[in-house]
C-alpha atoms as a PDB file:
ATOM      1  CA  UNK A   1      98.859  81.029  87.232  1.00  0.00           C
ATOM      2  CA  UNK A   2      95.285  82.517  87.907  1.00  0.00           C
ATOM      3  CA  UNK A   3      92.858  80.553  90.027  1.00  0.00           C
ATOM      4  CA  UNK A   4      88.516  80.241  89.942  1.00  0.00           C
ATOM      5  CA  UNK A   5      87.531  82.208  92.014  1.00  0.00           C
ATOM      6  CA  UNK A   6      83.600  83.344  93.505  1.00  0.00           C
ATOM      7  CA  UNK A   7      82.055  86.440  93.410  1.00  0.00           C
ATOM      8  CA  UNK A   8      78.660  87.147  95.812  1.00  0.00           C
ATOM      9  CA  UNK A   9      76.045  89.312  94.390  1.00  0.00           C
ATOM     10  CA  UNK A  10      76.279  91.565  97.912  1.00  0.00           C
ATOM     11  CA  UNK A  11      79.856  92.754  95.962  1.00  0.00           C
ATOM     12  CA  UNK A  12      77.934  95.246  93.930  1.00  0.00           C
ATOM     13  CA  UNK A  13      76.319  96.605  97.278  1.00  0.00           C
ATOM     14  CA  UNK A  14      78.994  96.714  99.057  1.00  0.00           C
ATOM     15  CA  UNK A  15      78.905 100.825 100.272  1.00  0.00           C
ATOM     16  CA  UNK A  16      82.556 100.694 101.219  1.00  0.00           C
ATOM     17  CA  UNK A  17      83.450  98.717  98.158  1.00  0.00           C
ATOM     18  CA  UNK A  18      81.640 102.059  96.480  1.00  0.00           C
ATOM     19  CA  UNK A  19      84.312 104.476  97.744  1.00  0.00           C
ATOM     20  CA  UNK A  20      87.116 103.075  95.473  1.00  0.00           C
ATOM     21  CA  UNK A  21      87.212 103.603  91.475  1.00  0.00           C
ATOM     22  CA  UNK A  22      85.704 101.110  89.162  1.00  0.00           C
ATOM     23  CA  UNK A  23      88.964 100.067  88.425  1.00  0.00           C
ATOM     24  CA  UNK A  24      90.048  99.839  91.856  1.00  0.00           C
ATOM     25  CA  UNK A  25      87.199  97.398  92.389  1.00  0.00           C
ATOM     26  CA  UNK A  26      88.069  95.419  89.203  1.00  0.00           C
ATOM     27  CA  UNK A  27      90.947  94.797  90.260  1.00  0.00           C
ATOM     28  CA  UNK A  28      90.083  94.020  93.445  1.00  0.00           C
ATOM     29  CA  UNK A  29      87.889  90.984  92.247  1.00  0.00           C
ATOM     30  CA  UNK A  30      91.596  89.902  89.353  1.00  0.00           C
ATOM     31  CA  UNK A  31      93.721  90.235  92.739  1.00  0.00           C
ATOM     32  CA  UNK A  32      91.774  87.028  93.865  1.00  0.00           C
ATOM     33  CA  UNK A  33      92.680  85.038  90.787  1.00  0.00           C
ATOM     34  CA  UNK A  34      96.285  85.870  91.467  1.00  0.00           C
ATOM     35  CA  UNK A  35      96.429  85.108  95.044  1.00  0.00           C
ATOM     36  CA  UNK A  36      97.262  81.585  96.104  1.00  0.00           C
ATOM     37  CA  UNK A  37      95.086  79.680  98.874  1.00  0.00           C
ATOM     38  CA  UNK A  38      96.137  82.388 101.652  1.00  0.00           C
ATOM     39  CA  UNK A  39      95.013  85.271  99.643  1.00  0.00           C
ATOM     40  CA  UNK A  40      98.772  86.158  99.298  1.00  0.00           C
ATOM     41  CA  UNK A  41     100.692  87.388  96.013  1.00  0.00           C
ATOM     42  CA  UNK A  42     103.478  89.569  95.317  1.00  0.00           C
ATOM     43  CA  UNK A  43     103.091  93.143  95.204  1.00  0.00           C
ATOM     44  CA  UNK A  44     104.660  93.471  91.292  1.00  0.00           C
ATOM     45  CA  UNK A  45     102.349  95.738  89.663  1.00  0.00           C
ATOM     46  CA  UNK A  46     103.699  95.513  86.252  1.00  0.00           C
ATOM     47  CA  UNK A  47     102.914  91.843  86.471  1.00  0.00           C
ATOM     48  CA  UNK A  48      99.551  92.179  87.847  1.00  0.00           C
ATOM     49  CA  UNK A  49      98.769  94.636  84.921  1.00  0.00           C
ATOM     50  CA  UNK A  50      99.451  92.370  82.704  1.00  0.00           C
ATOM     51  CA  UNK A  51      97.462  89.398  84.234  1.00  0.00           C
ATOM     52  CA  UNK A  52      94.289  91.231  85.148  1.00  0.00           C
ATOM     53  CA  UNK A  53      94.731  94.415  82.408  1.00  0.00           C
ATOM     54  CA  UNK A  54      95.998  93.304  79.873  1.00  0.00           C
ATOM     55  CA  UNK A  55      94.212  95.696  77.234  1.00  0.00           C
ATOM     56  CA  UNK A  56      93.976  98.776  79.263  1.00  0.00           C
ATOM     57  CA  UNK A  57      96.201 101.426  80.285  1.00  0.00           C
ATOM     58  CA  UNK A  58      95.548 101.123  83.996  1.00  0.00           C
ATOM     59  CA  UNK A  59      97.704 102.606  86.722  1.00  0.00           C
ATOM     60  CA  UNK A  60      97.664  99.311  88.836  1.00  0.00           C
ATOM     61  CA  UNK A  61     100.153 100.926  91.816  1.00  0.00           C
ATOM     62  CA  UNK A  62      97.552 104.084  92.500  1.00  0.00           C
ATOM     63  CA  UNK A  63      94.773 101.123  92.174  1.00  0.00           C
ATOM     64  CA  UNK A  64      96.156  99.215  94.906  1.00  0.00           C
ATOM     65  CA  UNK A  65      97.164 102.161  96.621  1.00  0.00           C
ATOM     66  CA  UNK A  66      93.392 102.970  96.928  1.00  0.00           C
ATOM     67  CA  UNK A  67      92.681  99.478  98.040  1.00  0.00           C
ATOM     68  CA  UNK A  68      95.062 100.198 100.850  1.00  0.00           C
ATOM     69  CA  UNK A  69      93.857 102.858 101.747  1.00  0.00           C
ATOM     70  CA  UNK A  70      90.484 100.754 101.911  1.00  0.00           C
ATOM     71  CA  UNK A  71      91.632  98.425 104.004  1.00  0.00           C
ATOM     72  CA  UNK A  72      90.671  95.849 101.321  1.00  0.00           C
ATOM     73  CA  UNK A  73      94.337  94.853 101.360  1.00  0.00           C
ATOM     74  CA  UNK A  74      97.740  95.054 103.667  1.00  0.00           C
ATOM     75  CA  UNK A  75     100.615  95.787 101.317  1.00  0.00           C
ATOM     76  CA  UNK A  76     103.955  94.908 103.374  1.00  0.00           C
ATOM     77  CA  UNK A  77     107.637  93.336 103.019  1.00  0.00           C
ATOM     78  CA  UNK A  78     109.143  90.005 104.488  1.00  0.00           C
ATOM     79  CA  UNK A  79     111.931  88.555 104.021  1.00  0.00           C
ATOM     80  CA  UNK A  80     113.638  90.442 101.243  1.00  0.00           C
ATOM     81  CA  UNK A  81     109.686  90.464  99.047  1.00  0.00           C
ATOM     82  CA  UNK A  82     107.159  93.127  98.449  1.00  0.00           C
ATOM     83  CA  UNK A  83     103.428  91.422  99.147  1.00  0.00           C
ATOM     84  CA  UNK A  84     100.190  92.055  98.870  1.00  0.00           C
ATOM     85  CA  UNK A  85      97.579  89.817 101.472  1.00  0.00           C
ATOM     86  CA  UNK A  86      93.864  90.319 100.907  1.00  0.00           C
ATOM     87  CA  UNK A  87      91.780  90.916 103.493  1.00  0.00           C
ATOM     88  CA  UNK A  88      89.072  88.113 104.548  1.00  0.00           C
ATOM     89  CA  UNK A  89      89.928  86.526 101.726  1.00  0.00           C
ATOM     90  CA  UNK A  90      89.142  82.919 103.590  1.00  0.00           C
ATOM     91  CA  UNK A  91      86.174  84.064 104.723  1.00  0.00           C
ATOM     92  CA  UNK A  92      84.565  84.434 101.064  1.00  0.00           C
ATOM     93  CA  UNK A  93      86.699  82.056  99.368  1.00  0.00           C
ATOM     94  CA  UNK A  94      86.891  78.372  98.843  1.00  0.00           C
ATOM     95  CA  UNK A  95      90.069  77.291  97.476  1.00  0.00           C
ATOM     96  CA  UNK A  96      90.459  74.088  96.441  1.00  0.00           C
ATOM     97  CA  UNK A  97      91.837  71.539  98.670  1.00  0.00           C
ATOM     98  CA  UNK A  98      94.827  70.369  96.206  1.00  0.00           C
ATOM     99  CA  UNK A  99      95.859  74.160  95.705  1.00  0.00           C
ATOM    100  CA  UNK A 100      99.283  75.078  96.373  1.00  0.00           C
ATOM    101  CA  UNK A 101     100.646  77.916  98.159  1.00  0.00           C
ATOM    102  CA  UNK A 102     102.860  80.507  96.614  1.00  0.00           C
ATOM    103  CA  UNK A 103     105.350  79.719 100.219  1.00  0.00           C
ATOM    104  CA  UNK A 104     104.581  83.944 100.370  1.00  0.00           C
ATOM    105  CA  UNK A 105     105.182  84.638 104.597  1.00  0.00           C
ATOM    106  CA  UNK A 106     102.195  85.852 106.375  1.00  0.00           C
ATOM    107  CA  UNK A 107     101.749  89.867 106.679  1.00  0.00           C
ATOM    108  CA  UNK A 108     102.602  91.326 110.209  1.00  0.00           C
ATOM    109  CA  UNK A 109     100.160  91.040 112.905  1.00  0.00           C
ATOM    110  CA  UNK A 110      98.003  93.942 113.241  1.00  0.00           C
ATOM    111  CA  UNK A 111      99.202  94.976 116.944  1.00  0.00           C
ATOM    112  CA  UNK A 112     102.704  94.982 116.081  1.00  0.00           C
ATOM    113  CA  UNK A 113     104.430  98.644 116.097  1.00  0.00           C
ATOM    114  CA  UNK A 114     106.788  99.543 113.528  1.00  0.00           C
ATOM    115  CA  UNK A 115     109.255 101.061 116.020  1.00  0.00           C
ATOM    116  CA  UNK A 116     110.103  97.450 117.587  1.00  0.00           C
ATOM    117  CA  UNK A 117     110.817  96.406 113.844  1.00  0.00           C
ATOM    118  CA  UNK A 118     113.468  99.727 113.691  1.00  0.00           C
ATOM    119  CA  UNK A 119     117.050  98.781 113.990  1.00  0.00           C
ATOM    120  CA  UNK A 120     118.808 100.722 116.980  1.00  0.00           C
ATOM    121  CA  UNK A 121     121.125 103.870 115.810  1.00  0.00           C
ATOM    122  CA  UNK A 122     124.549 103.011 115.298  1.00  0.00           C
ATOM    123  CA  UNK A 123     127.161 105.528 116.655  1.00  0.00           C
ATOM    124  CA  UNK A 124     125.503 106.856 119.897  1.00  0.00           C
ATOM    125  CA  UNK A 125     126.984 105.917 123.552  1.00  0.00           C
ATOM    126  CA  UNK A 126     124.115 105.873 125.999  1.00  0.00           C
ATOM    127  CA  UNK A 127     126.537 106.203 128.745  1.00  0.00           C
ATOM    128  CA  UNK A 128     127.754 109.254 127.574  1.00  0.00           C
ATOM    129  CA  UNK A 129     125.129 111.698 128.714  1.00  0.00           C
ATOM    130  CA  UNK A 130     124.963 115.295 129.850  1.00  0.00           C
ATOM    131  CA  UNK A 131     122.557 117.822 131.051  1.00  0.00           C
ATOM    132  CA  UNK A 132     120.099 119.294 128.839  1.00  0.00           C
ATOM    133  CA  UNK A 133     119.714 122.852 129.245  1.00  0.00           C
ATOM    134  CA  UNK A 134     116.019 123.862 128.364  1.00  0.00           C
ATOM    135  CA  UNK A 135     115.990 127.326 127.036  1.00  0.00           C
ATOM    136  CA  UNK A 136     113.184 130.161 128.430  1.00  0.00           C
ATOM    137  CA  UNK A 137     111.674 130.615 124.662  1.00  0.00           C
ATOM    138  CA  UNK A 138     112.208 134.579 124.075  1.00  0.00           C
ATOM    139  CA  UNK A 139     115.590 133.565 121.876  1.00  0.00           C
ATOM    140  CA  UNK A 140     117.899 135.915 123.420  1.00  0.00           C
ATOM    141  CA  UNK A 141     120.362 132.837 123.964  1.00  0.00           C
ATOM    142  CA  UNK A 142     121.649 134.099 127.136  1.00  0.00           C
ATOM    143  CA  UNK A 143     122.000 130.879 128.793  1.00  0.00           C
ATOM    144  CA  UNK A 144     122.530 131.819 132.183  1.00  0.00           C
ATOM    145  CA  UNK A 145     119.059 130.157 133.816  1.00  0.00           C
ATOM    146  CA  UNK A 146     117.402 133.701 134.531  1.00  0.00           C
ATOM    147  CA  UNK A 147     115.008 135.448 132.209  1.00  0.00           C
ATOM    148  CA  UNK A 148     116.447 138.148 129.819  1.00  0.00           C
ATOM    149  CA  UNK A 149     113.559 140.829 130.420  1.00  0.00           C
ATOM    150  CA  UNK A 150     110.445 141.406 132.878  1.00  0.00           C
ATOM    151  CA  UNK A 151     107.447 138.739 131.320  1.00  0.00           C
ATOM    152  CA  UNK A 152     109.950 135.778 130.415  1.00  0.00           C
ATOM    153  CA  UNK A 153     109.758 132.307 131.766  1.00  0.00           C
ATOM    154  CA  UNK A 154     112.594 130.944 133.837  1.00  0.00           C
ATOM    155  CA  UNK A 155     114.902 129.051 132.549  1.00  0.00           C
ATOM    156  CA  UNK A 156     115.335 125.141 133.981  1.00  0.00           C
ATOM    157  CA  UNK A 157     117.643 122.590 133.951  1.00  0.00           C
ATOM    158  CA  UNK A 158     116.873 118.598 133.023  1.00  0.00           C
ATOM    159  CA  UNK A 159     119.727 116.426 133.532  1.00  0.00           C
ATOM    160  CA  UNK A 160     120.121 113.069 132.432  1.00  0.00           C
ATOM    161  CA  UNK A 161     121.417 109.905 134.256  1.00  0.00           C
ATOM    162  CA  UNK A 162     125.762 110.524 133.733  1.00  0.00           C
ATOM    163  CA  UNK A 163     126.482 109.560 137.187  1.00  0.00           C
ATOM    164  CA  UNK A 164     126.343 112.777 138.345  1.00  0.00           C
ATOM    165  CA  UNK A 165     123.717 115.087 140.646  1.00  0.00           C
ATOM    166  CA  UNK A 166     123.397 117.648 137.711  1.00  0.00           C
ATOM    167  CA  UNK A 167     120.033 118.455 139.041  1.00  0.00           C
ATOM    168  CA  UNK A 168     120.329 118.947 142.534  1.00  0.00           C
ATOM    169  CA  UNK A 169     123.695 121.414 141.748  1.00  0.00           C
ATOM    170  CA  UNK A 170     121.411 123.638 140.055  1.00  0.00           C
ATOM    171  CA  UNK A 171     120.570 126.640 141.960  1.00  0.00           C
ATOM    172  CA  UNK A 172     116.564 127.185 141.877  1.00  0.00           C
ATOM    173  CA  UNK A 173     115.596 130.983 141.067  1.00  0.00           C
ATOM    174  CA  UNK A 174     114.336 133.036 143.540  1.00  0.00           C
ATOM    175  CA  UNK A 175     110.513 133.499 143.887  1.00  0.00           C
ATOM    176  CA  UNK A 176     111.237 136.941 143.116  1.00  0.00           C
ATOM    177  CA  UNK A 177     113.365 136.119 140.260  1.00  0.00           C
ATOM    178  CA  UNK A 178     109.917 133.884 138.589  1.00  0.00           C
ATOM    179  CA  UNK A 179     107.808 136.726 136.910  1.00  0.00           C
ATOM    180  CA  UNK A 180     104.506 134.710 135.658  1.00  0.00           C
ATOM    181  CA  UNK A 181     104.011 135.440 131.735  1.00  0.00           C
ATOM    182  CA  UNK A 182     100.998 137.632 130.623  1.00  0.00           C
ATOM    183  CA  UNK A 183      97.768 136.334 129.161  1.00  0.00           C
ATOM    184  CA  UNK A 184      96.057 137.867 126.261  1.00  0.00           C
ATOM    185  CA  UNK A 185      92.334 138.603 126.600  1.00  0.00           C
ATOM    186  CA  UNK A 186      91.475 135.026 125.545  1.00  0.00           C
ATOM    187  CA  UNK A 187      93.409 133.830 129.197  1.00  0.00           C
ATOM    188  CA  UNK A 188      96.048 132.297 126.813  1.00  0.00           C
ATOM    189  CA  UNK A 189      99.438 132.086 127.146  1.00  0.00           C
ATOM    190  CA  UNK A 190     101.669 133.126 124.348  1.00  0.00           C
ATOM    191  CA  UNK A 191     102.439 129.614 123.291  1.00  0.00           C
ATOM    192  CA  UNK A 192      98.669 128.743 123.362  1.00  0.00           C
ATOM    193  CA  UNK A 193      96.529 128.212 120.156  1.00  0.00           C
ATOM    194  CA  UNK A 194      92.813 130.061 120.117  1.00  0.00           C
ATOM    195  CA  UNK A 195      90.194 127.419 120.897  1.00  0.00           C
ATOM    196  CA  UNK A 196      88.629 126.298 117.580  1.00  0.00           C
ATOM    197  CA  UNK A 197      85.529 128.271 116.547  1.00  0.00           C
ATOM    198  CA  UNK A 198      83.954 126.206 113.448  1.00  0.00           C
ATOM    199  CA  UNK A 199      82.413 123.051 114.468  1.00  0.00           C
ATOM    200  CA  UNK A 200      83.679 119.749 112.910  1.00  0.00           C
ATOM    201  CA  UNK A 201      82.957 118.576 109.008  1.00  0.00           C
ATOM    202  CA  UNK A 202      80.860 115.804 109.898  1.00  0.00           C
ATOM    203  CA  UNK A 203      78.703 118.118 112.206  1.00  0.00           C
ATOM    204  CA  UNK A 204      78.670 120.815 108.988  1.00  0.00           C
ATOM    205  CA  UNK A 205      77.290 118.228 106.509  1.00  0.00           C
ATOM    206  CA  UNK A 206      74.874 117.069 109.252  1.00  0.00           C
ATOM    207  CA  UNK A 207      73.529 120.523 109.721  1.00  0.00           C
ATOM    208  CA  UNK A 208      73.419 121.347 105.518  1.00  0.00           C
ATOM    209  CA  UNK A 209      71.428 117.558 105.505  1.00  0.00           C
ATOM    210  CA  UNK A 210      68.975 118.980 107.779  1.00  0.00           C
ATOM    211  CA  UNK A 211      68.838 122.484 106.112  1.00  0.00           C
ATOM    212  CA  UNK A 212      68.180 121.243 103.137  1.00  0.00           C
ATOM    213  CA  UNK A 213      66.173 118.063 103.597  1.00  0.00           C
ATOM    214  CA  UNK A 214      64.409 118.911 106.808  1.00  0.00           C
ATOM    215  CA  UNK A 215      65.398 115.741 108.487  1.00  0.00           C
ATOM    216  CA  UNK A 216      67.945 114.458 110.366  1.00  0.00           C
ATOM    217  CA  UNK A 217      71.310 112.970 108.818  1.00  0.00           C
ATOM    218  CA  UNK A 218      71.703 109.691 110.390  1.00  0.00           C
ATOM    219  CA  UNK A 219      75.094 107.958 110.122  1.00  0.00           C
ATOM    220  CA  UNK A 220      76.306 105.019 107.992  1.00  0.00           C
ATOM    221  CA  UNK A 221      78.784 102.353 108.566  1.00  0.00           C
ATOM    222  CA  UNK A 222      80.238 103.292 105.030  1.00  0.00           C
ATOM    223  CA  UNK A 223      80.801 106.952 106.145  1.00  0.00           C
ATOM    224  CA  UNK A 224      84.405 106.889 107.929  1.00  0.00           C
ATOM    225  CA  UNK A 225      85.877 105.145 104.460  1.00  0.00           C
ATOM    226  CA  UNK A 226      83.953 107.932 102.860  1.00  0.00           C
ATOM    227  CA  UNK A 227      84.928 110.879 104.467  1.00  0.00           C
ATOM    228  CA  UNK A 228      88.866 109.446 104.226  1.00  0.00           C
ATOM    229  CA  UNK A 229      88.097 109.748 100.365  1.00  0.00           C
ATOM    230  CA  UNK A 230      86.497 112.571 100.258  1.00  0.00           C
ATOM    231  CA  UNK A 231      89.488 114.459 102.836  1.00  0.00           C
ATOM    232  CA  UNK A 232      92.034 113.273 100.010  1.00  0.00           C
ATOM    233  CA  UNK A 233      90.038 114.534  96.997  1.00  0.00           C
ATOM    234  CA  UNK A 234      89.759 118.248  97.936  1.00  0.00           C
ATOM    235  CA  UNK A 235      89.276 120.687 101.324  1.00  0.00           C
ATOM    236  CA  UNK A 236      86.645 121.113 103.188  1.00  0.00           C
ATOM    237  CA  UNK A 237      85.144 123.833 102.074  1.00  0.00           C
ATOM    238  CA  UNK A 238      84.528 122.216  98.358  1.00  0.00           C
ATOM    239  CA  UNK A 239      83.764 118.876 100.146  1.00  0.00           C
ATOM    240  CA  UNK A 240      80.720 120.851 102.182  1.00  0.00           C
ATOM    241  CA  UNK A 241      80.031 122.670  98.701  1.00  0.00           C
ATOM    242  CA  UNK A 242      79.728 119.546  96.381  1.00  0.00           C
ATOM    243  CA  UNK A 243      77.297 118.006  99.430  1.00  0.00           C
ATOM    244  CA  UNK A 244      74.806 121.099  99.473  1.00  0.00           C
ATOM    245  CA  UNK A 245      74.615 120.847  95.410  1.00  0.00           C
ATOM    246  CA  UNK A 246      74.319 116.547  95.943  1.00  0.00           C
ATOM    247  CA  UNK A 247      71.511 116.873  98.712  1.00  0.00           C
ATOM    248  CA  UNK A 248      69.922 119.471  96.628  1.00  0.00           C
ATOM    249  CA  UNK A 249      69.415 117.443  93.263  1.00  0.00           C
ATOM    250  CA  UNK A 250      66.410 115.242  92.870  1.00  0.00           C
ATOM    251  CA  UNK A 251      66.473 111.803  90.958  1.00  0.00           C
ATOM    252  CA  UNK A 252      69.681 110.838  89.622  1.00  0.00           C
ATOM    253  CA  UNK A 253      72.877 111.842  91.266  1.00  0.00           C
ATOM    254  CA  UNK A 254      71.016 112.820  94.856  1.00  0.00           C
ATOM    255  CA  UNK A 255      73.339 112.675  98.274  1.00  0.00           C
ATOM    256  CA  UNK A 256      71.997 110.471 101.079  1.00  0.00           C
ATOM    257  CA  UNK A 257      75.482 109.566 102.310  1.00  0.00           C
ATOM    258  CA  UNK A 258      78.900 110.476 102.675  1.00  0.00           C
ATOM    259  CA  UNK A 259      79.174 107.265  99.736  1.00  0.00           C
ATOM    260  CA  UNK A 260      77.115 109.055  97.790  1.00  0.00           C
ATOM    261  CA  UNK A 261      79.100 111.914  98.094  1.00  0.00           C
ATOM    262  CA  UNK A 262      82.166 110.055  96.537  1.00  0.00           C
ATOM    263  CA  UNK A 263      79.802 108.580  93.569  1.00  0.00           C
ATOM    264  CA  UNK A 264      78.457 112.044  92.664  1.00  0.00           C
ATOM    265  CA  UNK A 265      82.538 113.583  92.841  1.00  0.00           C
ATOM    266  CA  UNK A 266      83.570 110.775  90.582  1.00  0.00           C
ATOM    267  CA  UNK A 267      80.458 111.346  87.803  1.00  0.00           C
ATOM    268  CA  UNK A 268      81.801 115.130  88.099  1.00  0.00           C
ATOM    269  CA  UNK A 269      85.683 114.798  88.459  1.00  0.00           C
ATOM    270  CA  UNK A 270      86.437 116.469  85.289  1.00  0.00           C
ATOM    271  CA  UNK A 271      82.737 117.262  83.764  1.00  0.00           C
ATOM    272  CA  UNK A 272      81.345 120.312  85.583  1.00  0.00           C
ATOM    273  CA  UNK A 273      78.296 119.977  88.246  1.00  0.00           C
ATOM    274  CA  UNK A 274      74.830 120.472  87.094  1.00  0.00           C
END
């Protein structure tokens, strides 16, 4: 059964509330009708569509999949039920004392890791354990601890705890034997990645704000949700275009912000860009 619920007028202004769809944010406000007194419902999509749209052909499960990704709600599963809490829902809602609660159990707590909630493998013996031969890299497969050709690493031996001095029965090679691997003309080592030559995204738009507006491009609180959005939407290299053309316009449509940025994609997600 829906609820009253409040809305503040700082909603509409909200610049993080901005980087979701309309209907995202519609949603957003019907998902307080159906939550109880917790800010807790069940995550049933089909049901919510038909509570909050019931005369539109909305894609609720992308729509709260964009609130997720938000971090206007925590989608998660206890005991045996899909949920849905809302976030700071008591801190901008005043249920009514009399309400009841839905009996939905409380979402995780934020520092707990989802590996202590895995169950342990079935079908492995931890006593059983042998040495782990670690390989030199050049594939030959020889096996025999030495390298297969001038330039190749050595080859080592890790054991692990059987009950038996696996380690210390491994014969060392011979300083001789170790021949150290060639660098290129970077100093790196085969294995090595180049160091990265482009600066970052954020310091690219920066540097296109001050281009093109003469001033510097100072950052908003709204930005990190923005530039999530904007990384899902399309690469960087169209992300950096769209800004330059955004920054560029005068009156309607201008770029200030990364939030901006995600207004001016969604006026121009199918209609081309002026």
């Amino acid at each position: 059964m829906a609820r009253i619920r409040c809305i503040k007028p700082d909603f509409f202004m909200d610049e993080e509330l901005a980087t979701v769809s309309p209907l995202a944010r519609l949603l957003f406000i019907g998902l307080w009708t159906q939550a109880d007194r917790d800010g807790r419902l069940e995550d049933r999509p089909a049901r919510l569509k038909a509570g909050v749209f019931p005369y539109h052909d909305a894609d609720v499960a992308g729509l709260l999949g964009e609130l997720e990704q938000g971090r206007f709600i925590q989608r998660y599963e206890a005991d045996g039920k899909r949920c849905v809490a809302i976030r700071n829902f008591k801190k901008h809602q005043r249920p009514h004392p009399k309400e009841t609660s839905f009996g939905l159990p409380p979402p995780p707590e934020p520092g707990s890791s989802t590996a202590s909630r895995e169950k342990p493998r079935q079908g492995v013996d931890a006593s059983r354990r042998v040495p782990v031969v670690v390989g030199d890299g050049d594939g030959c497969g020889n096996g025999d601890g030495c390298p297969a050709e001038p330039g190749g690493l050595p080859l080592t031996v890790r054991a692990e705890d059987d009950g038996s001095d696996a380690a210390s029965s491994a014969t060392p090679p011979s300083p001789s034997a170790v021949v150290p691997a060639s660098k290129d003309a970077h100093g790196l080592l085969p294995h090595e990645p180049p160091p990265a030559t482009e600066p970052a995204l954020s310091e690219q738009l920066a540097s296109d704000f001050q281009e093109l507006r003469r001033a510097e491009y100072r950052q908003d609180r709204g930005d990190p949700a923005a530039m999530r959005e904007l990384l899902a939407r399309g690469p960087p290299a169209e992300i950096r275009r769209r800004w330059r053309i955004g920054i560029a316009l005068t009156g309607y449509g201008r770029c200030s912000k990364w939030s901006d940025l995600v207004r001016f994609w969604n006026d121009h997600a199918t209609a081309p860009l002026p």
